[in-house]
C-alpha atoms as a PDB file:
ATOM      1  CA  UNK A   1      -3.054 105.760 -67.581  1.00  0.00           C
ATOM      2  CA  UNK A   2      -0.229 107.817 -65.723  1.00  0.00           C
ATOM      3  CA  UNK A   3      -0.904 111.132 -64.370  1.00  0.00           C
ATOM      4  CA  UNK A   4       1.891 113.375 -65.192  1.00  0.00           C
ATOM      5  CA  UNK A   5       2.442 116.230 -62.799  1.00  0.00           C
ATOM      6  CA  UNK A   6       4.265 119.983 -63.755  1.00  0.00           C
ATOM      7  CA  UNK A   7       7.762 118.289 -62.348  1.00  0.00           C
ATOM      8  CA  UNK A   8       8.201 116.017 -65.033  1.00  0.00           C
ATOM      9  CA  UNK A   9       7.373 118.466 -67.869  1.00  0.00           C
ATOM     10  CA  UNK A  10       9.683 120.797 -66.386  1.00  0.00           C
ATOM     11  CA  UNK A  11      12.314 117.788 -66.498  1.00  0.00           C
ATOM     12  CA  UNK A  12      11.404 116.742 -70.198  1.00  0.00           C
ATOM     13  CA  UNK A  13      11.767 120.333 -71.526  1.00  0.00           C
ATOM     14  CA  UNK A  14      15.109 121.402 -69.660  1.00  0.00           C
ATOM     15  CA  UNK A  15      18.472 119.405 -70.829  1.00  0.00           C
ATOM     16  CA  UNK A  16      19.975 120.549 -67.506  1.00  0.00           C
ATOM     17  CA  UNK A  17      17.312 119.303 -65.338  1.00  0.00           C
ATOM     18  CA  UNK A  18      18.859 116.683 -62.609  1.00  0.00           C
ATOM     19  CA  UNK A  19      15.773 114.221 -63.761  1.00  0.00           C
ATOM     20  CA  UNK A  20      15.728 114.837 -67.843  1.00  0.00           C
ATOM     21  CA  UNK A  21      17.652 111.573 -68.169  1.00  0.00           C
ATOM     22  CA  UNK A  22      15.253 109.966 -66.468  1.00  0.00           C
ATOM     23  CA  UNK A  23      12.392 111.570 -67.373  1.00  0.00           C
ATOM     24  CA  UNK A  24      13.368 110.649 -70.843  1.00  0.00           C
ATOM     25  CA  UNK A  25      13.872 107.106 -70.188  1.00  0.00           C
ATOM     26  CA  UNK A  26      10.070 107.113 -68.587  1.00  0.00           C
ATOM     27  CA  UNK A  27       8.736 108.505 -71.142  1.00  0.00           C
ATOM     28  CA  UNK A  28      10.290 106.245 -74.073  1.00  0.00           C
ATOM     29  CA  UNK A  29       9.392 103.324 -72.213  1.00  0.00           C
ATOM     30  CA  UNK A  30       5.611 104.330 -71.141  1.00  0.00           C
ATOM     31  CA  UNK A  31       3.039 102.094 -72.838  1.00  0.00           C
ATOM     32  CA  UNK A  32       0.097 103.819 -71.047  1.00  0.00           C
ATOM     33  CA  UNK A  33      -1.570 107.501 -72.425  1.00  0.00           C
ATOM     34  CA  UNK A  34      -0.270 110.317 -70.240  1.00  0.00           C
ATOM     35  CA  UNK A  35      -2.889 112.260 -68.475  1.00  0.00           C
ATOM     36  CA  UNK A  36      -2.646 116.110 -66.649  1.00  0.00           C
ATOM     37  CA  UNK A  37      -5.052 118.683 -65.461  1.00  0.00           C
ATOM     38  CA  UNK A  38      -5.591 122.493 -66.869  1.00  0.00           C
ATOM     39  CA  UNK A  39      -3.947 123.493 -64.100  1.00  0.00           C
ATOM     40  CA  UNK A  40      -0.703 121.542 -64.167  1.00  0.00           C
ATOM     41  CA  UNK A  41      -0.909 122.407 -67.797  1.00  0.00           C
ATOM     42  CA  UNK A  42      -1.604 126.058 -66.788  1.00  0.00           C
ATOM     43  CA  UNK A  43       1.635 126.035 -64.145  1.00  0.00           C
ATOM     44  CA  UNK A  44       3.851 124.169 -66.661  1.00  0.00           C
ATOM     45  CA  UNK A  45       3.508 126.871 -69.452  1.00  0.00           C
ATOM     46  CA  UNK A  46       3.983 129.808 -66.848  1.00  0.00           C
ATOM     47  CA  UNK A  47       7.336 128.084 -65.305  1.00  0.00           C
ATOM     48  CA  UNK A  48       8.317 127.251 -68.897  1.00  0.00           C
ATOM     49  CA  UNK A  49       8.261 130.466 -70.217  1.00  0.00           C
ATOM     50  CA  UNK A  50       9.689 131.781 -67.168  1.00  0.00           C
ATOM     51  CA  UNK A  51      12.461 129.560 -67.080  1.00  0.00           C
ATOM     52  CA  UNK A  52      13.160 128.331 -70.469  1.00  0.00           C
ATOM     53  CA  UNK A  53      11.683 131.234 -72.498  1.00  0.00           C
ATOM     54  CA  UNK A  54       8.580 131.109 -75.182  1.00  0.00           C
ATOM     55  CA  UNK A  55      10.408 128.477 -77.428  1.00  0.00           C
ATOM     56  CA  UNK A  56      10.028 125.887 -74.757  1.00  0.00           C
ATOM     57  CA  UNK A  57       6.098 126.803 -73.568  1.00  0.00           C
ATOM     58  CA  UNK A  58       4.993 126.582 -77.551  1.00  0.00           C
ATOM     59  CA  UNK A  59       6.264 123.398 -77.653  1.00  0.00           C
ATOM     60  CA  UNK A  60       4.974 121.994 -74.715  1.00  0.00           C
ATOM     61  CA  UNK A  61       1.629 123.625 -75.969  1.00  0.00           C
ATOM     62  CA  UNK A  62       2.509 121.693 -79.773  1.00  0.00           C
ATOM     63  CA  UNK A  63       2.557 118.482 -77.898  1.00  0.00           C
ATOM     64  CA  UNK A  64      -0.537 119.141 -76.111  1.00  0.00           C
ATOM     65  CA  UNK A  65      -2.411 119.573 -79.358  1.00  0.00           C
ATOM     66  CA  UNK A  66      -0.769 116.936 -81.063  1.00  0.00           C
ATOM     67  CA  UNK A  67      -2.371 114.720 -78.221  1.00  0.00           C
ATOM     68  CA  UNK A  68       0.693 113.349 -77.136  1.00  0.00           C
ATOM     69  CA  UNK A  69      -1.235 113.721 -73.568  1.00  0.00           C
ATOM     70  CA  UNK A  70      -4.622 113.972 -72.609  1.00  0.00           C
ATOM     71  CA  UNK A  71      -6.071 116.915 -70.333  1.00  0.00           C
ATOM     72  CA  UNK A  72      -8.488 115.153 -67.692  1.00  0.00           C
ATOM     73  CA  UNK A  73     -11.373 117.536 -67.300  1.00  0.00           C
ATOM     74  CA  UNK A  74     -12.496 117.455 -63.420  1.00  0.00           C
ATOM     75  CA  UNK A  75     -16.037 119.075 -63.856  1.00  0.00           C
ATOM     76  CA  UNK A  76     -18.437 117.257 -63.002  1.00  0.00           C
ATOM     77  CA  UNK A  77     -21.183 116.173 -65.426  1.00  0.00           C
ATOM     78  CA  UNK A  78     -24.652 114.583 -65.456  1.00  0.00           C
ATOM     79  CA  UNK A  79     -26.142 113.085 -62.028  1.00  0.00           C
ATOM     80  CA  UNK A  80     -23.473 109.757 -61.197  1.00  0.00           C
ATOM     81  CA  UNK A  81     -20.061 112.118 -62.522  1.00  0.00           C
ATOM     82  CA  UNK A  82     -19.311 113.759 -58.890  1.00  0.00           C
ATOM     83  CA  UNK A  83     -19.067 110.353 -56.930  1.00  0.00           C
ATOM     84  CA  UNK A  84     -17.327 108.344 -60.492  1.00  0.00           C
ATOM     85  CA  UNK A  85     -14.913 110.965 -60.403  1.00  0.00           C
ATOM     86  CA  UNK A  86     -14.465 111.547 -56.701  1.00  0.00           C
ATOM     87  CA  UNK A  87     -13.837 107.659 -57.227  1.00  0.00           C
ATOM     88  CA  UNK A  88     -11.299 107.741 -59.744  1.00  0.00           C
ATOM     89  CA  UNK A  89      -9.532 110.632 -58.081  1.00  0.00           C
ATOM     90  CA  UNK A  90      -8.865 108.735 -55.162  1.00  0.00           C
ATOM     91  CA  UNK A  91      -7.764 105.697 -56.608  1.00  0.00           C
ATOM     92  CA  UNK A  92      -5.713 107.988 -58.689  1.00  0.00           C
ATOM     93  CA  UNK A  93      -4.705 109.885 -55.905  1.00  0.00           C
ATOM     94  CA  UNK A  94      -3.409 106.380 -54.397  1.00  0.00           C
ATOM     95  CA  UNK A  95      -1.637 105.060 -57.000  1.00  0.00           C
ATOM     96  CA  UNK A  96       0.893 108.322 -57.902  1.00  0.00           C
ATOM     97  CA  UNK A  97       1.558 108.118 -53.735  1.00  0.00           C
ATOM     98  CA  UNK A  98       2.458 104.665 -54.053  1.00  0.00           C
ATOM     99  CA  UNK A  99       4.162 104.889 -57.687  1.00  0.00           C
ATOM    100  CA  UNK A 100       6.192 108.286 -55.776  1.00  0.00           C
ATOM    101  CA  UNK A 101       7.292 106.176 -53.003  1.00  0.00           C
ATOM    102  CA  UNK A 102       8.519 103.171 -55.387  1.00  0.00           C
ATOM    103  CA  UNK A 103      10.667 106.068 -57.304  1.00  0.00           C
ATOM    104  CA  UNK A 104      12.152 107.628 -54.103  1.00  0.00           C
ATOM    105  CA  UNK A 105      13.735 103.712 -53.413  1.00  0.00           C
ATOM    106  CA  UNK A 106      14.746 102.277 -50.750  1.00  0.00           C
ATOM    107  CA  UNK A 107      17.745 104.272 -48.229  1.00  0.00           C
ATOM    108  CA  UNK A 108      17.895 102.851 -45.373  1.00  0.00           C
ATOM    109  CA  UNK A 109      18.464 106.680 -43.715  1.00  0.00           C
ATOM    110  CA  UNK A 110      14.789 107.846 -44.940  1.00  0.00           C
ATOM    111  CA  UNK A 111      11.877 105.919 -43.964  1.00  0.00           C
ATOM    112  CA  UNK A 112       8.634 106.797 -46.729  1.00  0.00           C
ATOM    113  CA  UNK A 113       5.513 106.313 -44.913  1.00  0.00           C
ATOM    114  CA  UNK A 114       1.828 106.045 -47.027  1.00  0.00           C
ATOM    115  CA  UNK A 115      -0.987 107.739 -44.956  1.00  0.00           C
ATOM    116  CA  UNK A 116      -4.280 106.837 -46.735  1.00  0.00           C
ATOM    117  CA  UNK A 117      -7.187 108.972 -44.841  1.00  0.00           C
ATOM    118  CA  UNK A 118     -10.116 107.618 -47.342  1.00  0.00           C
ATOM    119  CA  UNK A 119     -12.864 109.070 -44.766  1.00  0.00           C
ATOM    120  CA  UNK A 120     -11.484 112.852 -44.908  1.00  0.00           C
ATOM    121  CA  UNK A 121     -10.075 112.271 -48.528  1.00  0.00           C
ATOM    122  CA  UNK A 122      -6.198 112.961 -47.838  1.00  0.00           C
ATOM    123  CA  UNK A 123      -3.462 111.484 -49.002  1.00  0.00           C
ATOM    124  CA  UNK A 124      -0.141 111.896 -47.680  1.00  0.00           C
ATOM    125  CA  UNK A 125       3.025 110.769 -48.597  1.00  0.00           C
ATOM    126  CA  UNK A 126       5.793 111.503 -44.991  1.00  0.00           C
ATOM    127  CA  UNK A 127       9.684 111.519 -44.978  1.00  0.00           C
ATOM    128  CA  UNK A 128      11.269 111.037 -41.712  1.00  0.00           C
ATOM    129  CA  UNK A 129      15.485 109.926 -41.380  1.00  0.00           C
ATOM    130  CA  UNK A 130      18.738 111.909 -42.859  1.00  0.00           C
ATOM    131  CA  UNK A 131      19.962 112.719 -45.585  1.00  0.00           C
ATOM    132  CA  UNK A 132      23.553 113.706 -46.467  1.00  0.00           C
ATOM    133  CA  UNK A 133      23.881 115.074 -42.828  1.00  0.00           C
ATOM    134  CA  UNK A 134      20.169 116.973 -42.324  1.00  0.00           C
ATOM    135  CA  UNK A 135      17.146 115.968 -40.902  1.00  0.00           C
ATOM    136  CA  UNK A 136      14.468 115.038 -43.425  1.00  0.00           C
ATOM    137  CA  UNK A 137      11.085 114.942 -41.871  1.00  0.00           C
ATOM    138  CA  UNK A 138       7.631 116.368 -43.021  1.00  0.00           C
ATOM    139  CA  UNK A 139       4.763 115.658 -45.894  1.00  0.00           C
ATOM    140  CA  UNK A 140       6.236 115.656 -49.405  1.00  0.00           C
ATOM    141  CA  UNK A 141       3.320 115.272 -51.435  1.00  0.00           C
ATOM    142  CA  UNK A 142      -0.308 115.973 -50.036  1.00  0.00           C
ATOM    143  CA  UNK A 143      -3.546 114.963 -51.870  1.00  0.00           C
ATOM    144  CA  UNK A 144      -6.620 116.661 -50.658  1.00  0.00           C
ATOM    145  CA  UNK A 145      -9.769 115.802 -52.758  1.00  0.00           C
ATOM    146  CA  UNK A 146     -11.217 118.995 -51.924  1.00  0.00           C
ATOM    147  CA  UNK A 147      -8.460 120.396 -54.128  1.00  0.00           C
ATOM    148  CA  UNK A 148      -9.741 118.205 -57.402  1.00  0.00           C
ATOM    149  CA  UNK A 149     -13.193 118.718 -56.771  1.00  0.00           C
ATOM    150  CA  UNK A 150     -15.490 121.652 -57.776  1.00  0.00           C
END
């Protein structure tokens, strides 16, 4: 299962997008179901609209009920769901870090660091080195199960 997040959706749909190549390529070569939340689904067809106009949000809407991806529903349900899901989530959680810090490569200039706080459910994924001149340092992507969690 891969978790697909608003960012590649928005690269997908927009020909001009500095990642639709690639996001192409990922998706052609995926052999796992794609899976989003209501909300990324929510953000997607606002920035869609906004940005590519209402052609582009119905079919990104089309493809969602064509089941091309699966919506993960994050309510919990029955008496074992909130601690299998607060489970899943963080393994989840885990794995698009590490998968995000495998795509960013290796430059020797930017050092990726993985900050796994499994007792305060965060997950953090830190640039620190240069780029093209400027500084890069700060959290790029920040899990907080609180956020996933009703």
């Amino acid at each position: 299962m891969i978790i697909v997040d608003t960012g590649f959706w928005l690269a997908l749909a927009n020909r001009n997008d500095l990642y639709h190549t690639q996001a192409i390529t990922v998706l052609a070569n995926v052999n796992e179901p794609l899976i989003t939340t209501w909300a990324v689904v929510t953000e997607t067809c606002y920035l869609l609209l906004t940005k590519m106009g209402n052609h582009a949000q119905v079919s990104f809407i089309n493809n969602l009920f064509l089941e091309v991806f699966t919506v993960f529903d994050l309510r919990c349900q029955g008496p074992a769901a909130p601690t299998h899901h607060g489970k899943r989530i963080s393994e989840l959680m885990e794995k698009v870090l590490k998968d995000y810090a495998d795509f960013l490569g290796n430059d020797p200039d930017v050092e990726v660091e993985l900050v796994f706080d499994k007792e305060r459910n965060r997950y953090l994924l830190v640039e620190a080195g240069w780029q093209d001149g400027y500084r890069i340092y700060g959290t790029t992507l920040l899990f907080n199960k609180k956020s996933f969690m009703p």
